[in-house]
PDB file of N, CA and C in Angstrom:
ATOM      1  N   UNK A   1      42.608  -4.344 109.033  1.00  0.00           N
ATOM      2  CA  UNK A   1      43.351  -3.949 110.228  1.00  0.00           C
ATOM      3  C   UNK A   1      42.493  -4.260 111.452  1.00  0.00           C
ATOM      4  N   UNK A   2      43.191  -4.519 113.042  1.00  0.00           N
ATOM      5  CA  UNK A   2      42.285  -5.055 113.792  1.00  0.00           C
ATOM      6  C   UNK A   2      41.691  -3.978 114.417  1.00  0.00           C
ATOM      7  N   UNK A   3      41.062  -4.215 115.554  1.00  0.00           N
ATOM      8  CA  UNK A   3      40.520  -2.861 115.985  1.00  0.00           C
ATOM      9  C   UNK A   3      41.624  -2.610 116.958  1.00  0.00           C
ATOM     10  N   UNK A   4      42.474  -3.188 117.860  1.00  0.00           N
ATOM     11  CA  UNK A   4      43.731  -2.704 117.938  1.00  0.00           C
ATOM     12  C   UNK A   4      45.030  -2.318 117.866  1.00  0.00           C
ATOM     13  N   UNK A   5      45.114  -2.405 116.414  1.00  0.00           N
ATOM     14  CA  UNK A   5      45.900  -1.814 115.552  1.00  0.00           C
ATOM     15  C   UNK A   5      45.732  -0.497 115.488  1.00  0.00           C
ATOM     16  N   UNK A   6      44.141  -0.069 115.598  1.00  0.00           N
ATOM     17  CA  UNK A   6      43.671   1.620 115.531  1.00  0.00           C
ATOM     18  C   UNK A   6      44.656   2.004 116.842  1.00  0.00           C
ATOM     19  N   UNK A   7      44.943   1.549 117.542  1.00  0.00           N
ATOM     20  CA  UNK A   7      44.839   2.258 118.743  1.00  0.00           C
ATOM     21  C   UNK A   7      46.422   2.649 118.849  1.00  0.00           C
ATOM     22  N   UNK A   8      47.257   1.783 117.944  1.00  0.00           N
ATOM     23  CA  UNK A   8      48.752   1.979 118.064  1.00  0.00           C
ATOM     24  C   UNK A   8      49.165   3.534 117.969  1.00  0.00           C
ATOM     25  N   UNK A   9      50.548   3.433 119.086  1.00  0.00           N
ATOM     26  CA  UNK A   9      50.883   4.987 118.633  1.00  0.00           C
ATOM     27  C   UNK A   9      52.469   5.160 118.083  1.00  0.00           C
ATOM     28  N   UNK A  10      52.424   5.452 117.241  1.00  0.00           N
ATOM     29  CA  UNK A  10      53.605   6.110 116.484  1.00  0.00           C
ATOM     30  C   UNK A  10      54.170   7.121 117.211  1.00  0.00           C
ATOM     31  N   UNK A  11      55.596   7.648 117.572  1.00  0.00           N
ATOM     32  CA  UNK A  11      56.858   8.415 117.971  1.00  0.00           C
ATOM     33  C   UNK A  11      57.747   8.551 116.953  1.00  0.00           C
ATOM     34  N   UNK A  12      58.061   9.607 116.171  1.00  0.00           N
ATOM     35  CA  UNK A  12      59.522   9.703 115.825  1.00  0.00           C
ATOM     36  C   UNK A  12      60.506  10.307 116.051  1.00  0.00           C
ATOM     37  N   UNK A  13      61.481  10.443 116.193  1.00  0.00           N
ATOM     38  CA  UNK A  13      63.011  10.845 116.030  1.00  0.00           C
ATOM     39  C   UNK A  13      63.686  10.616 114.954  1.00  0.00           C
ATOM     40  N   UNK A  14      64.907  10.240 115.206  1.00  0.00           N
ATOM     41  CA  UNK A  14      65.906   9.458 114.349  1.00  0.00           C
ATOM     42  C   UNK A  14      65.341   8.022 114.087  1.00  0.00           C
ATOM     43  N   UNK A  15      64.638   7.750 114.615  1.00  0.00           N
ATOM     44  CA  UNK A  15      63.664   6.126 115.357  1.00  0.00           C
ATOM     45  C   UNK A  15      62.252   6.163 114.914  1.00  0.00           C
ATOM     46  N   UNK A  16      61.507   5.425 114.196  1.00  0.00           N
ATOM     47  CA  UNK A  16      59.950   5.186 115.117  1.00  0.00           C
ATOM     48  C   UNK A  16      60.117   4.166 115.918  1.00  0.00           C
ATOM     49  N   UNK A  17      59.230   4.795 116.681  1.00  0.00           N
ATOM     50  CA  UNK A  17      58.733   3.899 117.852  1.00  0.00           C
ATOM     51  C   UNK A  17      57.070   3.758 117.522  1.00  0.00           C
ATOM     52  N   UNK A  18      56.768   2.465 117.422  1.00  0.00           N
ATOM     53  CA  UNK A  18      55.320   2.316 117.230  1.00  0.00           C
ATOM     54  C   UNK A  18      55.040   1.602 118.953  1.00  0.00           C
ATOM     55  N   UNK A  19      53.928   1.374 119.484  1.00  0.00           N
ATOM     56  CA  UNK A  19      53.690   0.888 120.681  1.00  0.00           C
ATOM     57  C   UNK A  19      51.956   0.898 121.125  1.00  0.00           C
ATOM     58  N   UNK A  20      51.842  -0.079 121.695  1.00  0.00           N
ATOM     59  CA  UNK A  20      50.469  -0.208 121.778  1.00  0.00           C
ATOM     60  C   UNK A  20      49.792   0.040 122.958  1.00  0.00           C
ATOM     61  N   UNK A  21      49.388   1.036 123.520  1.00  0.00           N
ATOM     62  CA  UNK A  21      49.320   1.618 125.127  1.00  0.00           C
ATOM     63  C   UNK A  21      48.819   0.461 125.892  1.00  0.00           C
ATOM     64  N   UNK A  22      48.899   0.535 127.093  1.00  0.00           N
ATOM     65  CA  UNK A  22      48.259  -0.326 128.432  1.00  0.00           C
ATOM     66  C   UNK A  22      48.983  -1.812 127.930  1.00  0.00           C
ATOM     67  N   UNK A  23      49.853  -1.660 126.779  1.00  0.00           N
ATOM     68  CA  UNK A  23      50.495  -3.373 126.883  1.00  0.00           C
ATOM     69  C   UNK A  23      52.036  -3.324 126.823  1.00  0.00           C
ATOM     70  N   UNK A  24      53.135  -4.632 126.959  1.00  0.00           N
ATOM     71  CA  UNK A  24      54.337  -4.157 126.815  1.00  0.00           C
ATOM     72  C   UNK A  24      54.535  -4.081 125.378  1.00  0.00           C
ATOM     73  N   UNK A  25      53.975  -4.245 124.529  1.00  0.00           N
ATOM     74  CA  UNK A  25      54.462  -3.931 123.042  1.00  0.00           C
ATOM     75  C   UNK A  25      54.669  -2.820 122.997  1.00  0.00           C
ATOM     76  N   UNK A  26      56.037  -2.900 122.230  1.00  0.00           N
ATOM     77  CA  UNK A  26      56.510  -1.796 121.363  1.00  0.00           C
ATOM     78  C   UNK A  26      58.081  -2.243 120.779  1.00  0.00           C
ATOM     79  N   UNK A  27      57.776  -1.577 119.721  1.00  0.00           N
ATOM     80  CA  UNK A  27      58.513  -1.638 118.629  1.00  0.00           C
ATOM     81  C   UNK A  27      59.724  -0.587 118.074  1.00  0.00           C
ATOM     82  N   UNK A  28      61.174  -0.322 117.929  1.00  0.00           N
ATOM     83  CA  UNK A  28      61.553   0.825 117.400  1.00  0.00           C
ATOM     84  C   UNK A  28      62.457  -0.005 116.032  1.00  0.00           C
ATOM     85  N   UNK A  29      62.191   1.227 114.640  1.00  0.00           N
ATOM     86  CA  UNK A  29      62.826   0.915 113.465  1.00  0.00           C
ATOM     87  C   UNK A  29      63.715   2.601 113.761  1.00  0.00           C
ATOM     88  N   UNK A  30      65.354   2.171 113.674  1.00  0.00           N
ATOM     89  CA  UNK A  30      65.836   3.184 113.751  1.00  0.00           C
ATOM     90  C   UNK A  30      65.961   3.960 111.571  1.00  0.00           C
ATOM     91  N   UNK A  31      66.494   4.680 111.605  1.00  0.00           N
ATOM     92  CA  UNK A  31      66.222   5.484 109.886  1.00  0.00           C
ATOM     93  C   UNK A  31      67.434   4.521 110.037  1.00  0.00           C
ATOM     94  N   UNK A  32      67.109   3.790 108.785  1.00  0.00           N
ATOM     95  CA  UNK A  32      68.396   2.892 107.723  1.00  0.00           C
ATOM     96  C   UNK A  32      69.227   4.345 107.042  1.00  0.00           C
ATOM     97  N   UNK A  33      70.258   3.730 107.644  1.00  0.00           N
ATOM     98  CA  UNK A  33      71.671   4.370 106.973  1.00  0.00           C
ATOM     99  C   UNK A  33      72.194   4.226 105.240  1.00  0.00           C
ATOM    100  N   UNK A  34      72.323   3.232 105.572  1.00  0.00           N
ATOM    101  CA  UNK A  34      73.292   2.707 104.113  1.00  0.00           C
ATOM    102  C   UNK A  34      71.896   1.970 103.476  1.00  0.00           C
ATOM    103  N   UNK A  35      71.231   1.294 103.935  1.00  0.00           N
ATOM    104  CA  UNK A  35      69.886   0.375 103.583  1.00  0.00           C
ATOM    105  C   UNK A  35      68.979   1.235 103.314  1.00  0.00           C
ATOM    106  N   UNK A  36      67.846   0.971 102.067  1.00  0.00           N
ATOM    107  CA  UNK A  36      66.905   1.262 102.031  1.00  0.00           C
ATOM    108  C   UNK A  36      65.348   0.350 102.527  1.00  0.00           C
ATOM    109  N   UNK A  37      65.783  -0.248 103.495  1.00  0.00           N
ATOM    110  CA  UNK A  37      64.897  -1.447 104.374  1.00  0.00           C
ATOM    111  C   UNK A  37      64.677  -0.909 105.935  1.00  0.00           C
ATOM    112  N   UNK A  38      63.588  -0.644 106.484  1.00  0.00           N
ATOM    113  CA  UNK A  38      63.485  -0.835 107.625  1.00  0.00           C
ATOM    114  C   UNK A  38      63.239  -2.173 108.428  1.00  0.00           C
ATOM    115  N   UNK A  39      64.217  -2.126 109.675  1.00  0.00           N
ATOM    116  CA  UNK A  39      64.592  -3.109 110.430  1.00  0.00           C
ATOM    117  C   UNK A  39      64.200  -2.811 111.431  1.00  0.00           C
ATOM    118  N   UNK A  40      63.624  -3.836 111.978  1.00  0.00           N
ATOM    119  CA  UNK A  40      63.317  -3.485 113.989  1.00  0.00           C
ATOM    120  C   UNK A  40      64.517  -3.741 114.823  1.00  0.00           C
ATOM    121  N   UNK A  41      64.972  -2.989 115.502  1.00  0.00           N
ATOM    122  CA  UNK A  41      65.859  -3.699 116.964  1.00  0.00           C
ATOM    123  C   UNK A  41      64.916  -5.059 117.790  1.00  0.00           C
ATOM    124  N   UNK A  42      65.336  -5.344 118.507  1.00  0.00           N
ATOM    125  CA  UNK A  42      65.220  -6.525 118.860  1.00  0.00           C
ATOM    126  C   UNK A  42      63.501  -6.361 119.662  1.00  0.00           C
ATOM    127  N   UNK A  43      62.850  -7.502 119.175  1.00  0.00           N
ATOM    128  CA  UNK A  43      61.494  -7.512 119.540  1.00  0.00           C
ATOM    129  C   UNK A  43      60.999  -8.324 120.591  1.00  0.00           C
ATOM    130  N   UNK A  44      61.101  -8.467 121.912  1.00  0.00           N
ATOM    131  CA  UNK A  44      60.552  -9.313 122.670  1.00  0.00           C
ATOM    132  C   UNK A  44      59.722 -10.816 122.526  1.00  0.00           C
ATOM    133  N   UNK A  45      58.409 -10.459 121.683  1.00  0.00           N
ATOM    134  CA  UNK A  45      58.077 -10.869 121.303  1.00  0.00           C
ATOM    135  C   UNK A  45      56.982 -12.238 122.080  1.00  0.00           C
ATOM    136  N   UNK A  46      56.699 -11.395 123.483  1.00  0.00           N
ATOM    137  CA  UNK A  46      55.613 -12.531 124.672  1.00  0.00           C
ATOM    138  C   UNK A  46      54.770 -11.824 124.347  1.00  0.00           C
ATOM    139  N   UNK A  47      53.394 -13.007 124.567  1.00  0.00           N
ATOM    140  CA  UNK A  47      51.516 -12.566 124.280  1.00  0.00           C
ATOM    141  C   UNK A  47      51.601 -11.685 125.629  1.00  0.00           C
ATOM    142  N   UNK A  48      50.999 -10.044 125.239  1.00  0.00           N
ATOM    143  CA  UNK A  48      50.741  -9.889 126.719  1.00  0.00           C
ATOM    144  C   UNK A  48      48.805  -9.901 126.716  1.00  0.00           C
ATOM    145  N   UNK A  49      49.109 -10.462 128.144  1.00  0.00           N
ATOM    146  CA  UNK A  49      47.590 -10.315 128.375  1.00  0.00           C
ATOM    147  C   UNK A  49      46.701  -9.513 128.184  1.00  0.00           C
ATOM    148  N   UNK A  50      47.355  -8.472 128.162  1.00  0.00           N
ATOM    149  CA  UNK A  50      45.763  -7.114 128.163  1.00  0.00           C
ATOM    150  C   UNK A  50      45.255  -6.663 126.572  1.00  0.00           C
ATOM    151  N   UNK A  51      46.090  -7.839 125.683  1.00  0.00           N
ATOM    152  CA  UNK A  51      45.322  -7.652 124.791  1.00  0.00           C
ATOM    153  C   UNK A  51      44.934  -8.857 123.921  1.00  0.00           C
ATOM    154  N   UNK A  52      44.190  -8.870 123.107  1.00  0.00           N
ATOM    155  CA  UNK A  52      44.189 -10.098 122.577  1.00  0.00           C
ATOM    156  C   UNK A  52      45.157 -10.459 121.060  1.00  0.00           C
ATOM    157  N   UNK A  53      45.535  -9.341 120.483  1.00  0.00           N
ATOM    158  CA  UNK A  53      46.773  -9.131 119.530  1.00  0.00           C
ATOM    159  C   UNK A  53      47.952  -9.931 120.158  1.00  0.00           C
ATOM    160  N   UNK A  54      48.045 -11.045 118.909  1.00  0.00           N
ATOM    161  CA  UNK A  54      49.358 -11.418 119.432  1.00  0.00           C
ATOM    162  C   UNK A  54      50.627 -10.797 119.080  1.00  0.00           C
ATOM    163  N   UNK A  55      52.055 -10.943 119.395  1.00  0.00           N
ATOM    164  CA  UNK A  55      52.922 -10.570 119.506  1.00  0.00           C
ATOM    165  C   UNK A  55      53.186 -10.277 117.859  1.00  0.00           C
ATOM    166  N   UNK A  56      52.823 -11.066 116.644  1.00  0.00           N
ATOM    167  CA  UNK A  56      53.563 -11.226 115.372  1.00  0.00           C
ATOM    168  C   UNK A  56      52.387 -10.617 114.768  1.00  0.00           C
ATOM    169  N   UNK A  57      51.639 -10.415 115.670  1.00  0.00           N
ATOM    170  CA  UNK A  57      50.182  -9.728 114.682  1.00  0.00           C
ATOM    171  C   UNK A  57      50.807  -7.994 114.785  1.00  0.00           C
ATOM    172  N   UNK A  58      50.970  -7.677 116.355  1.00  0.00           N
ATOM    173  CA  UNK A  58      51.382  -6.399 116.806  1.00  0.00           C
ATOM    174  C   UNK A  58      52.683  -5.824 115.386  1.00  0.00           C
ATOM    175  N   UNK A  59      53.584  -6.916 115.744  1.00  0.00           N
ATOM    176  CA  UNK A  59      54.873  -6.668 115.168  1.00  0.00           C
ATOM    177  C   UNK A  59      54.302  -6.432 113.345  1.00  0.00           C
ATOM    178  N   UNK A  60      53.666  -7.005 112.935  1.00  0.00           N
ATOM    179  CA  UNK A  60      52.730  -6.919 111.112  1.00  0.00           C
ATOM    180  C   UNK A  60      52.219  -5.929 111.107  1.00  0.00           C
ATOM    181  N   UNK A  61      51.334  -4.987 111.767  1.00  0.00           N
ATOM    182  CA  UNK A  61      50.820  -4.103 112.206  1.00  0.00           C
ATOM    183  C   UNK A  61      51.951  -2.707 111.987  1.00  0.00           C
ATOM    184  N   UNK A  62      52.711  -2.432 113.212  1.00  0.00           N
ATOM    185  CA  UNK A  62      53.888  -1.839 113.664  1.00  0.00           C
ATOM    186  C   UNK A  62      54.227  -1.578 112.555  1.00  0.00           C
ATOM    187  N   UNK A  63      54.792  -2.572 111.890  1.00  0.00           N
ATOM    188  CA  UNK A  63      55.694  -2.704 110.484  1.00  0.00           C
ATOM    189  C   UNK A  63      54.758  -1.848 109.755  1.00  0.00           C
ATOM    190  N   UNK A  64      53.995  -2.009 108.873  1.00  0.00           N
ATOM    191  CA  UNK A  64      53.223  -1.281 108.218  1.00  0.00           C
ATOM    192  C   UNK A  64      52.682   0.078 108.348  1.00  0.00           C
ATOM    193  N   UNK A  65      52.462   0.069 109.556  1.00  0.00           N
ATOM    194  CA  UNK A  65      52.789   2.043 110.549  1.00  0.00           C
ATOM    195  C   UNK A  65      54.305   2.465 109.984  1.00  0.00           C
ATOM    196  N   UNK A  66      54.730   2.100 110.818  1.00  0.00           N
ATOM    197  CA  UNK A  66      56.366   2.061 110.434  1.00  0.00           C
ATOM    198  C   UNK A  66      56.946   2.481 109.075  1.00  0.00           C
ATOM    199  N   UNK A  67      56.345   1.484 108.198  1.00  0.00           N
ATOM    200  CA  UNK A  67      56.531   1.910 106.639  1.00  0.00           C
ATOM    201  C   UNK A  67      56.208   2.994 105.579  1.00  0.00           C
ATOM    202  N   UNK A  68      55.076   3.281 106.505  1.00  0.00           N
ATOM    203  CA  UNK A  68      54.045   4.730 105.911  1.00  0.00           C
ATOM    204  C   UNK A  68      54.710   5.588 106.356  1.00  0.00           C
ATOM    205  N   UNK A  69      54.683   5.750 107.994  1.00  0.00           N
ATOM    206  CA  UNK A  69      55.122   7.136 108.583  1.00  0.00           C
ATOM    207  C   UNK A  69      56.679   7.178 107.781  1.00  0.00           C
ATOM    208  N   UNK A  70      57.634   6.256 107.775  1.00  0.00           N
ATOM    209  CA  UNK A  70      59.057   6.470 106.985  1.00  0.00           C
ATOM    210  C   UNK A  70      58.856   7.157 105.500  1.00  0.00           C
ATOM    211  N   UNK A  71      57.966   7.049 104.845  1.00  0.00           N
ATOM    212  CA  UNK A  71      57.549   7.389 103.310  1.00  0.00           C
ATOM    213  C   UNK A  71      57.167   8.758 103.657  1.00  0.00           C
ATOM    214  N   UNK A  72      56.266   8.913 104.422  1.00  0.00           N
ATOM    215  CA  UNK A  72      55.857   9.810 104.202  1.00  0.00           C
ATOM    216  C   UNK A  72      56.881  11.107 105.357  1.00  0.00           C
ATOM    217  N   UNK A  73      57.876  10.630 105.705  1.00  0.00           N
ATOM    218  CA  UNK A  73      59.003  11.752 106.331  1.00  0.00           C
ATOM    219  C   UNK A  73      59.920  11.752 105.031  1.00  0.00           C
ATOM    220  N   UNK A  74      59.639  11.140 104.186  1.00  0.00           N
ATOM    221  CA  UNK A  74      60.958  11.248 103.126  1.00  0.00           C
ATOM    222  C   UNK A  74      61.962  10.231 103.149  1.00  0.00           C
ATOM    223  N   UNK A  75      61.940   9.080 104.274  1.00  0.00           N
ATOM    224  CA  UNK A  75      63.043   8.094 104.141  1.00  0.00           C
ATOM    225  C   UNK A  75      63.138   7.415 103.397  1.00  0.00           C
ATOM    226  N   UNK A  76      64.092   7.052 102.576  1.00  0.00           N
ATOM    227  CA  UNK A  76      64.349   6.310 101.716  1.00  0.00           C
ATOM    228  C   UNK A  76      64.536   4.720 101.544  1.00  0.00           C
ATOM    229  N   UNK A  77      62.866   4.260 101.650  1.00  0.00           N
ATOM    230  CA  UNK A  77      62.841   3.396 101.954  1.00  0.00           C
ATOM    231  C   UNK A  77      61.764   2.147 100.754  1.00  0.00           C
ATOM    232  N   UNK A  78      62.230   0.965 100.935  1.00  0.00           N
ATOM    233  CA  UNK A  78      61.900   0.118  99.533  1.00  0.00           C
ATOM    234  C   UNK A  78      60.686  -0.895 100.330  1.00  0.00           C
ATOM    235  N   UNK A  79      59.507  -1.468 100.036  1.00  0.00           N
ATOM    236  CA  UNK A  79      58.783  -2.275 100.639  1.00  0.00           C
ATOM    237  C   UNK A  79      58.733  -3.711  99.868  1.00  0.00           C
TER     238      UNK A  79
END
């Protein structure tokens, strides 16, 4: 994992929101309904400058936050 990957922060609701402070990344997987797959809504997906993580590194990252924190709330979810 990179060293700013440590720094990501996880939100949940009905949603995670993973997001990486001081940059525009961020990410939300709303709880799959009928699916046992988490899906992102739509990802921007531009290098921002203030970090050196690119956009598909952030989004690999995210995902894998994403996947844990869902397991471990109980969502019913397949990797």
């Amino acid at each position: 994992m990179t060293d700013a990957a440590e720094l990501l922060q996880v939100d949940v609701r009905q949603e995670i929101t993973v997001s990486l402070p001081g940059t525009n990344y961020i990410v939300t997987f709303p709880r799959p309904a009928d699916q046992c797959v988490l899906v992102n809504k739509p990802f921007l997906g531009e290098q921002d400058s203030q970090t050196s993580m690119t956009p598909w590194e952030f989004l690999n990252e995210a995902y894998k936050i994403a996947f844990l924190r869902a397991r471990e709330l109980g969502w019913r979810v397949h990797g």
